[in-house]
Every structure is written in C-alpha cells, then in structure tokens.
C-alpha atoms as a PDB file:
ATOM      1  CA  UNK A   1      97.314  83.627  93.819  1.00  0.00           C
ATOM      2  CA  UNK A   2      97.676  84.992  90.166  1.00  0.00           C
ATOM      3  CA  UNK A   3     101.196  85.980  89.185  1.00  0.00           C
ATOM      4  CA  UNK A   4     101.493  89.363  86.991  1.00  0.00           C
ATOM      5  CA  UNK A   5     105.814  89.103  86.034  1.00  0.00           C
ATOM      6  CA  UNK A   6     107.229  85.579  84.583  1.00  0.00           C
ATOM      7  CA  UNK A   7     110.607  86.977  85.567  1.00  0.00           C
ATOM      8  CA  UNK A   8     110.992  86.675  89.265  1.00  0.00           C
ATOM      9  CA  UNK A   9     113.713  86.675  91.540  1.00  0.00           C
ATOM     10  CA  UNK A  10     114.174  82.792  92.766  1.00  0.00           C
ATOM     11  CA  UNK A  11     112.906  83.157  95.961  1.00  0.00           C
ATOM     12  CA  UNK A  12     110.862  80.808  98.135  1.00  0.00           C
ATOM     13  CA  UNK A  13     107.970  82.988  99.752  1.00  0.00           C
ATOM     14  CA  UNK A  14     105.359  80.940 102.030  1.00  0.00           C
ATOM     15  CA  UNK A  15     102.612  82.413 103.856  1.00  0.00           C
ATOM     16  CA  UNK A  16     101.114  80.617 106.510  1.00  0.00           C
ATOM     17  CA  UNK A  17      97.822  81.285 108.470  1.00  0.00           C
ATOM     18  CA  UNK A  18      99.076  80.747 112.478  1.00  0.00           C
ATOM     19  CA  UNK A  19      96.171  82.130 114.093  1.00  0.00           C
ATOM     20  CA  UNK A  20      94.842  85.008 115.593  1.00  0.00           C
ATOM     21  CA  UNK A  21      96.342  83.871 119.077  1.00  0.00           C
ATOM     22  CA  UNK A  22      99.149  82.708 118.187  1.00  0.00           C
ATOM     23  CA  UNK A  23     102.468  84.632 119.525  1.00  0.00           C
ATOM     24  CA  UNK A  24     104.927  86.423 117.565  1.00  0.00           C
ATOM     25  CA  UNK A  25     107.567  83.462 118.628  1.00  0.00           C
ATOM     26  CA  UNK A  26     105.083  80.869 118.281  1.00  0.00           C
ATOM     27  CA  UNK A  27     103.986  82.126 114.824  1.00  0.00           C
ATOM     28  CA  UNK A  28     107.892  81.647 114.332  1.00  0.00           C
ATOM     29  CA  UNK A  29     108.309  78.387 115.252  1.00  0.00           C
ATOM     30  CA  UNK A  30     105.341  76.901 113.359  1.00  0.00           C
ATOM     31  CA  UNK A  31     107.143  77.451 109.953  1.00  0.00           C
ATOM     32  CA  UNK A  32     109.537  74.712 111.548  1.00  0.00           C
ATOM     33  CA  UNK A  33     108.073  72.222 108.873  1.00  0.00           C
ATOM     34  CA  UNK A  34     108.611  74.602 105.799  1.00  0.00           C
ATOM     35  CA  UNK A  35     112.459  75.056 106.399  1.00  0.00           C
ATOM     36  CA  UNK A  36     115.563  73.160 105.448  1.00  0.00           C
ATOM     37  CA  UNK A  37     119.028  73.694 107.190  1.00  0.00           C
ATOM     38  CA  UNK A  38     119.353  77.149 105.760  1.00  0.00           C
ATOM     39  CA  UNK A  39     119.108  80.705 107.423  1.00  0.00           C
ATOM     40  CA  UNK A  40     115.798  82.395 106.412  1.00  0.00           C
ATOM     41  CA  UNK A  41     114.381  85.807 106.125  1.00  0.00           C
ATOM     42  CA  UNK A  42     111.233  86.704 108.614  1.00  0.00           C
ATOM     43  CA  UNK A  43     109.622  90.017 109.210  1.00  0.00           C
ATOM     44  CA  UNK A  44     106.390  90.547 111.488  1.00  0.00           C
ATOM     45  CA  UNK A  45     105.038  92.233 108.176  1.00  0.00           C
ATOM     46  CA  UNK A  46     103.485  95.511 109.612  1.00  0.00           C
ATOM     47  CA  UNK A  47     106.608  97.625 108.283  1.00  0.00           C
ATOM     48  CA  UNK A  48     107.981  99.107 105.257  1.00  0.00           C
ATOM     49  CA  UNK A  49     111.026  99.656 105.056  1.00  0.00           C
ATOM     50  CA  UNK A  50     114.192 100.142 102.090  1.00  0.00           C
ATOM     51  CA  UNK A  51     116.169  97.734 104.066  1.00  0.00           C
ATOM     52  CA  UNK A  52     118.794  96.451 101.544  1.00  0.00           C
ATOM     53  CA  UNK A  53     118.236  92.702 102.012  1.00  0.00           C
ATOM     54  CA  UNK A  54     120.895  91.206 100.530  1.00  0.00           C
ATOM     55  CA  UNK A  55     123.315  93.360 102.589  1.00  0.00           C
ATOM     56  CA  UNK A  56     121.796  92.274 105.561  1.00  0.00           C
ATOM     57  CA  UNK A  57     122.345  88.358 104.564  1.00  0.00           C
ATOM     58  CA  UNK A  58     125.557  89.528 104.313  1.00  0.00           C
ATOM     59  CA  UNK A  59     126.066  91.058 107.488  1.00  0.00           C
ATOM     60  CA  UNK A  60     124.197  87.770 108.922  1.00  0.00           C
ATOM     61  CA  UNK A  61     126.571  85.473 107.266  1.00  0.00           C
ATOM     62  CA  UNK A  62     129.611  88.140 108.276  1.00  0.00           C
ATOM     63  CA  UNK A  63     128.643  87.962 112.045  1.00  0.00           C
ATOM     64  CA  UNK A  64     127.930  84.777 112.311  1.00  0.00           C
ATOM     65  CA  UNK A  65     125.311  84.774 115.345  1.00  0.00           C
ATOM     66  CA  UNK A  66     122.129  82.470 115.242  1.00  0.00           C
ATOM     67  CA  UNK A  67     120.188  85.950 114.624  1.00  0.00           C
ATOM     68  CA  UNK A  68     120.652  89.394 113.065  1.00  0.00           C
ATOM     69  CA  UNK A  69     117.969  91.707 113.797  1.00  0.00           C
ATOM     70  CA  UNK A  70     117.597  95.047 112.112  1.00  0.00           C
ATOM     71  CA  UNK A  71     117.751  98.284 114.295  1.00  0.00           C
ATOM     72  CA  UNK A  72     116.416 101.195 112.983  1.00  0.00           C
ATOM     73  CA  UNK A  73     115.398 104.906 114.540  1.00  0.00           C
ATOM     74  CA  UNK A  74     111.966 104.775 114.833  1.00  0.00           C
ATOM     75  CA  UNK A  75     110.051 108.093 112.443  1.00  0.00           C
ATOM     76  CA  UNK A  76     109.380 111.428 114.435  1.00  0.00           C
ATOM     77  CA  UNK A  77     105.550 112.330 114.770  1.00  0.00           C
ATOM     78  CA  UNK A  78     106.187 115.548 116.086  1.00  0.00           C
ATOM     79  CA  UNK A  79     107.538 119.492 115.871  1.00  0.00           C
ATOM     80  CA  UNK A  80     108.486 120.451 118.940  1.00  0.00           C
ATOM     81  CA  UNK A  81     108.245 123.918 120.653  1.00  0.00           C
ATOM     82  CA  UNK A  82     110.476 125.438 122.825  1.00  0.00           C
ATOM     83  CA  UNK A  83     109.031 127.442 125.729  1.00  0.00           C
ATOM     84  CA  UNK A  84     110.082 129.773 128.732  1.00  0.00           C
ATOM     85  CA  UNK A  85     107.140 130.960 131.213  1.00  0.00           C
ATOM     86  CA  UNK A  86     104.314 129.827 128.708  1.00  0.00           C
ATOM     87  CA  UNK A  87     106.137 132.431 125.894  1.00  0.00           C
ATOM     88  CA  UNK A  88     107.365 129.991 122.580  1.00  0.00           C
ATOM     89  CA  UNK A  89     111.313 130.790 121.945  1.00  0.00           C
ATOM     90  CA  UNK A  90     111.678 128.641 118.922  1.00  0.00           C
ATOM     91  CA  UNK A  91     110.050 125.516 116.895  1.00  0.00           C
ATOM     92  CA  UNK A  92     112.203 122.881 116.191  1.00  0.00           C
ATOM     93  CA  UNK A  93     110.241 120.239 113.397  1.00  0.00           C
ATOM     94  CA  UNK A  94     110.652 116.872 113.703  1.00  0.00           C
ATOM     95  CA  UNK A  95     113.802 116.781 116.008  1.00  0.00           C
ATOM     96  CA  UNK A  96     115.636 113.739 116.041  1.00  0.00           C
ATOM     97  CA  UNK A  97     114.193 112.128 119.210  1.00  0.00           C
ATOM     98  CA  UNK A  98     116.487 110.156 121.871  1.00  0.00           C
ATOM     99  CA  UNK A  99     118.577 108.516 119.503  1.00  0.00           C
ATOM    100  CA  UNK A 100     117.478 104.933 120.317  1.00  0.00           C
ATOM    101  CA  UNK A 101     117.643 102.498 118.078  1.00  0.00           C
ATOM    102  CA  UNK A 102     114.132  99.573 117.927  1.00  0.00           C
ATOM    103  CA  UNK A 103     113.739  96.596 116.469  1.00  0.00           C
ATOM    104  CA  UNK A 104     112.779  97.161 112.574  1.00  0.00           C
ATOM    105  CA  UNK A 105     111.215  93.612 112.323  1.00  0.00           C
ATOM    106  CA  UNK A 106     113.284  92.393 109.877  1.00  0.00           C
ATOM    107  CA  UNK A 107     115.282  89.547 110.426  1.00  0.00           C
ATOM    108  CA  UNK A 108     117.441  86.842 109.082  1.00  0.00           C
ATOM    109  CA  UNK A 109     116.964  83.931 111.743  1.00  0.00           C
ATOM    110  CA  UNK A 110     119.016  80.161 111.867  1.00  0.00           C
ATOM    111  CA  UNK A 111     116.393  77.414 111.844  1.00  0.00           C
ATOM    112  CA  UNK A 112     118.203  76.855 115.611  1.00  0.00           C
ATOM    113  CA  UNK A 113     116.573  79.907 116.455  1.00  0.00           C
ATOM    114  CA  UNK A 114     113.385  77.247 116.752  1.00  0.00           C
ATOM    115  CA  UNK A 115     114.689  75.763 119.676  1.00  0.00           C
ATOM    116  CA  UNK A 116     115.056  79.052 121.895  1.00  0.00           C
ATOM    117  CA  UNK A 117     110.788  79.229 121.489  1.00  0.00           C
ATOM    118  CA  UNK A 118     109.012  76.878 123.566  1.00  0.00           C
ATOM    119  CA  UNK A 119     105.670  77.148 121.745  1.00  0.00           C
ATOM    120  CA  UNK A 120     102.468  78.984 120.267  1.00  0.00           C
ATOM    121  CA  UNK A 121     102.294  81.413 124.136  1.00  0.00           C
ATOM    122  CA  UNK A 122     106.128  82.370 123.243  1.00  0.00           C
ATOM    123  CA  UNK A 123     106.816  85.973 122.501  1.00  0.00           C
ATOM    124  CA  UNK A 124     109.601  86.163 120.296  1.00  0.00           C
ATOM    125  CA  UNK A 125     110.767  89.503 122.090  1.00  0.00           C
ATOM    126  CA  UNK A 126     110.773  88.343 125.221  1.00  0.00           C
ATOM    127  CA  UNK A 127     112.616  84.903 126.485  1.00  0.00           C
ATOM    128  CA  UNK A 128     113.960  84.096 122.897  1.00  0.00           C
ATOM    129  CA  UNK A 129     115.565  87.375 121.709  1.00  0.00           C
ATOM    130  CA  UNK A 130     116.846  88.081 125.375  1.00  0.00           C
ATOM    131  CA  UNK A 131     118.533  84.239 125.230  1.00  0.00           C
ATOM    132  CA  UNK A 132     119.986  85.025 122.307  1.00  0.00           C
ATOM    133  CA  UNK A 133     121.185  88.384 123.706  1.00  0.00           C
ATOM    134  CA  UNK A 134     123.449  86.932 126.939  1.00  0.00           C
ATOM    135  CA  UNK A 135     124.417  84.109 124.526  1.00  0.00           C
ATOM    136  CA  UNK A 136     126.031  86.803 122.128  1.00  0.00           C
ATOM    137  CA  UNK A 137     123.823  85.252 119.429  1.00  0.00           C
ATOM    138  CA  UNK A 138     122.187  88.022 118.062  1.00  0.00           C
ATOM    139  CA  UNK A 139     123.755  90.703 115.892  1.00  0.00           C
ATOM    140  CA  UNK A 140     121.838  94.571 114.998  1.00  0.00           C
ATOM    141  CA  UNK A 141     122.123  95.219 111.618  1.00  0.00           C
ATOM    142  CA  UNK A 142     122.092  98.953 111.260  1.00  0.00           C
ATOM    143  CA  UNK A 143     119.314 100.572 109.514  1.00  0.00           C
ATOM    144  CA  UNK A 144     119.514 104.240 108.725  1.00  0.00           C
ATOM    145  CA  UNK A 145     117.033 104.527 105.481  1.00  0.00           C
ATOM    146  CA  UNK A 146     113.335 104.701 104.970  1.00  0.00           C
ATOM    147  CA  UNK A 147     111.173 102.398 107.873  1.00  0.00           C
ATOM    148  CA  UNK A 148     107.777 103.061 108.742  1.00  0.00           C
ATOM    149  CA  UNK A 149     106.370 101.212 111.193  1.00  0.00           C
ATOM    150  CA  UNK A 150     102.320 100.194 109.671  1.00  0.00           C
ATOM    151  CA  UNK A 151     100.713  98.381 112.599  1.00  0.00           C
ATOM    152  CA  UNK A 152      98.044 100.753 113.781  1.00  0.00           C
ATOM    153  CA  UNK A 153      95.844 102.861 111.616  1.00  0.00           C
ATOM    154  CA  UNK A 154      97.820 106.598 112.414  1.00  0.00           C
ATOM    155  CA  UNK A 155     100.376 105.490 109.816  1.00  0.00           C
ATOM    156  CA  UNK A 156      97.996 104.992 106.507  1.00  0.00           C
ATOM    157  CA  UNK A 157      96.304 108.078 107.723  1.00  0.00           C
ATOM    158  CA  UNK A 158      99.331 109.954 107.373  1.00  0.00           C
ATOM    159  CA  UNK A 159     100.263 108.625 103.921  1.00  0.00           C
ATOM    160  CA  UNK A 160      97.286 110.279 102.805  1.00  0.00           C
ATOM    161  CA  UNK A 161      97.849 113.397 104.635  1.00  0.00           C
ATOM    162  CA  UNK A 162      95.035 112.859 107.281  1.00  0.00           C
ATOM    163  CA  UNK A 163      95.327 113.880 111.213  1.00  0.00           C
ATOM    164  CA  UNK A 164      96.591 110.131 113.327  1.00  0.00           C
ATOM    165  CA  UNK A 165      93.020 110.741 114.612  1.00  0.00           C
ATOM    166  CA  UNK A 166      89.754 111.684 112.529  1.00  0.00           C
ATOM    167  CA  UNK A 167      87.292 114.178 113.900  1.00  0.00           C
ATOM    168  CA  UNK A 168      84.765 112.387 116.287  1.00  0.00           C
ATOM    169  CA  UNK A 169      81.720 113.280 113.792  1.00  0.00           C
ATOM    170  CA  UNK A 170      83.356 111.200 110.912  1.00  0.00           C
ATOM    171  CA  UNK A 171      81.904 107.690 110.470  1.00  0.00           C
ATOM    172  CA  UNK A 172      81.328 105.249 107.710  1.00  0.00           C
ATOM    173  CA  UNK A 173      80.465 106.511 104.873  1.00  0.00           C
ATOM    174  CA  UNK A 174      82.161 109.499 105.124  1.00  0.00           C
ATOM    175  CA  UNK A 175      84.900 111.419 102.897  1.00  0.00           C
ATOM    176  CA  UNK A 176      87.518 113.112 104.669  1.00  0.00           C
ATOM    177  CA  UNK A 177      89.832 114.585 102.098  1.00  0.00           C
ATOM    178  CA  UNK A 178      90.870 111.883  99.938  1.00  0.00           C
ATOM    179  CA  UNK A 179      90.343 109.316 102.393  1.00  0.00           C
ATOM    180  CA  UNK A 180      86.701 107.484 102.513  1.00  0.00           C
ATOM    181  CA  UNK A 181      85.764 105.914 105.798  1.00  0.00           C
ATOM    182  CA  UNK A 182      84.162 102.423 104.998  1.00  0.00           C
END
C-alpha cells in the first residue's frame, strides 16, 4: 500500500479478503478477530455516498441500538411520460419515485452484532437485520444527500454519460464516446 498524505485522520481501516462465497453477514462476522469492544463502521463498499459519518456515530451513540443502518432514497433512472389513449399529456423528469426509503449500506454495527450471524452462508439482510428489527435493535439513520448505489456496471456508465446498456455491436476494443471498452 503506498501512502500519498502524512496527515491522516486517526482511523483504523482493515481490509480483509473473505472470499468470493462468502455472505454479506458472514463477510461480517469474520472481522470478529480485528475488533475490540468498540462500535465500528462497515459498508458493503459498492456505494458512494456524502453520508456525514461522524453524525451518524452520533446518532448511533444517541439511539443506542446494537445497529444503525443508513436509509436513503434510492436515485431516479427515469423521465416519465404521462399518457391518455397512446397521446403524451406531459413529461415529468426524474419524478421522485415511491418515496421508500433502502438500505444505503452504511453502517455503524456493535461487535454483539457478531452473535446475531451464524456463519460464512449468513446474509446479513436476512435473519440478522430482521432479529435486530423485532428486538428494536436497529435504528435508520436518515440520509437525504448524494448516494449512488455502484454495484453493477449501469452506474459508471452513467458517470461518463453513456446509455446503462452499450449498443450490441460494441466490444473490446472499442471507443464509445469517452468510454473505451477493454
């Protein structure tokens, strides 16, 4: 790893390989040895985001549940049209969509959170989270800025401008816009 700032905030980051088949909860449990008795930060990683993180240790520490997820709206893809008998009325761009808030994938977790994930098969989504749930253990920590989800390829395509899905005829090797396909 070569470090580029000698100034650095004192943080503790550790990045650990868990394995392609690993689980989301099981990738969570297997930092188990790299944790003291403090709450820690975890994100799945495939998400940017503005989230303000020391507000949302704050709001952890304020709630005082084993987990505080953040809930944000997830990005509109889409205009929308508005249509009567196949004749458009009116576009509306990007409307707001159903108003549902998703999990933003960061969190700030209680090492106790460990014990709610049985092992490497566990989805952290699933059994865990909804434990946590009826228990009244985990808290949403409101997210209203920037958050763009990153986990499939339609994302970076946007960012440079690009349809979600490339013209069948493009393959490697080729330039498309600004964007070369390797």
């Amino acid at each position: 790893m070569e470090v580029h700032q000698n100034s650095a905030e004192p943080w503790r980051v550790t990045l650990l390989d868990t394995g392609e088949s690993t689980m989301t909860g099981g990738r969570i449990k297997r930092v188990r040895s790299y944790l003291g008795e403090d709450d820690f930060c975890c994100t799945y990683g495939d998400g940017v985001g503005d989230v303000d993180i020391a507000r949302l240790i704050e709001f952890h520490k304020t709630n005082g549940t084993l987990a505080t997820l953040t809930a944000t709206k997830p990005p509109d893809r889409f205009g929308s049209i508005n249509m009567s008998e196949n004749k458009i009325i009116n576009f509306q761009e990007k409307p707001e969509g159903d108003g549902a808030w998703i999990n933003g994938g960061f969190f700030i977790l209680s090492p106790k959170v460990l014990d709610y994930i049985e092992g490497d098969e566990t989805i952290w989504e699933r059994a865990p989270m909804e434990r946590l749930a009826k228990e009244g253990q985990i808290s949403a920590y409101l997210h209203e800025g920037f958050w763009e989800p990153m986990d499939t390829l339609r994302p970076i395509l946007r960012s440079y401008g690009l349809p979600a899905r490339l013209p069948g005829r493009c393959g490697k090797g080729t330039t498309y816009g600004s964007f070369f396909l390797e």
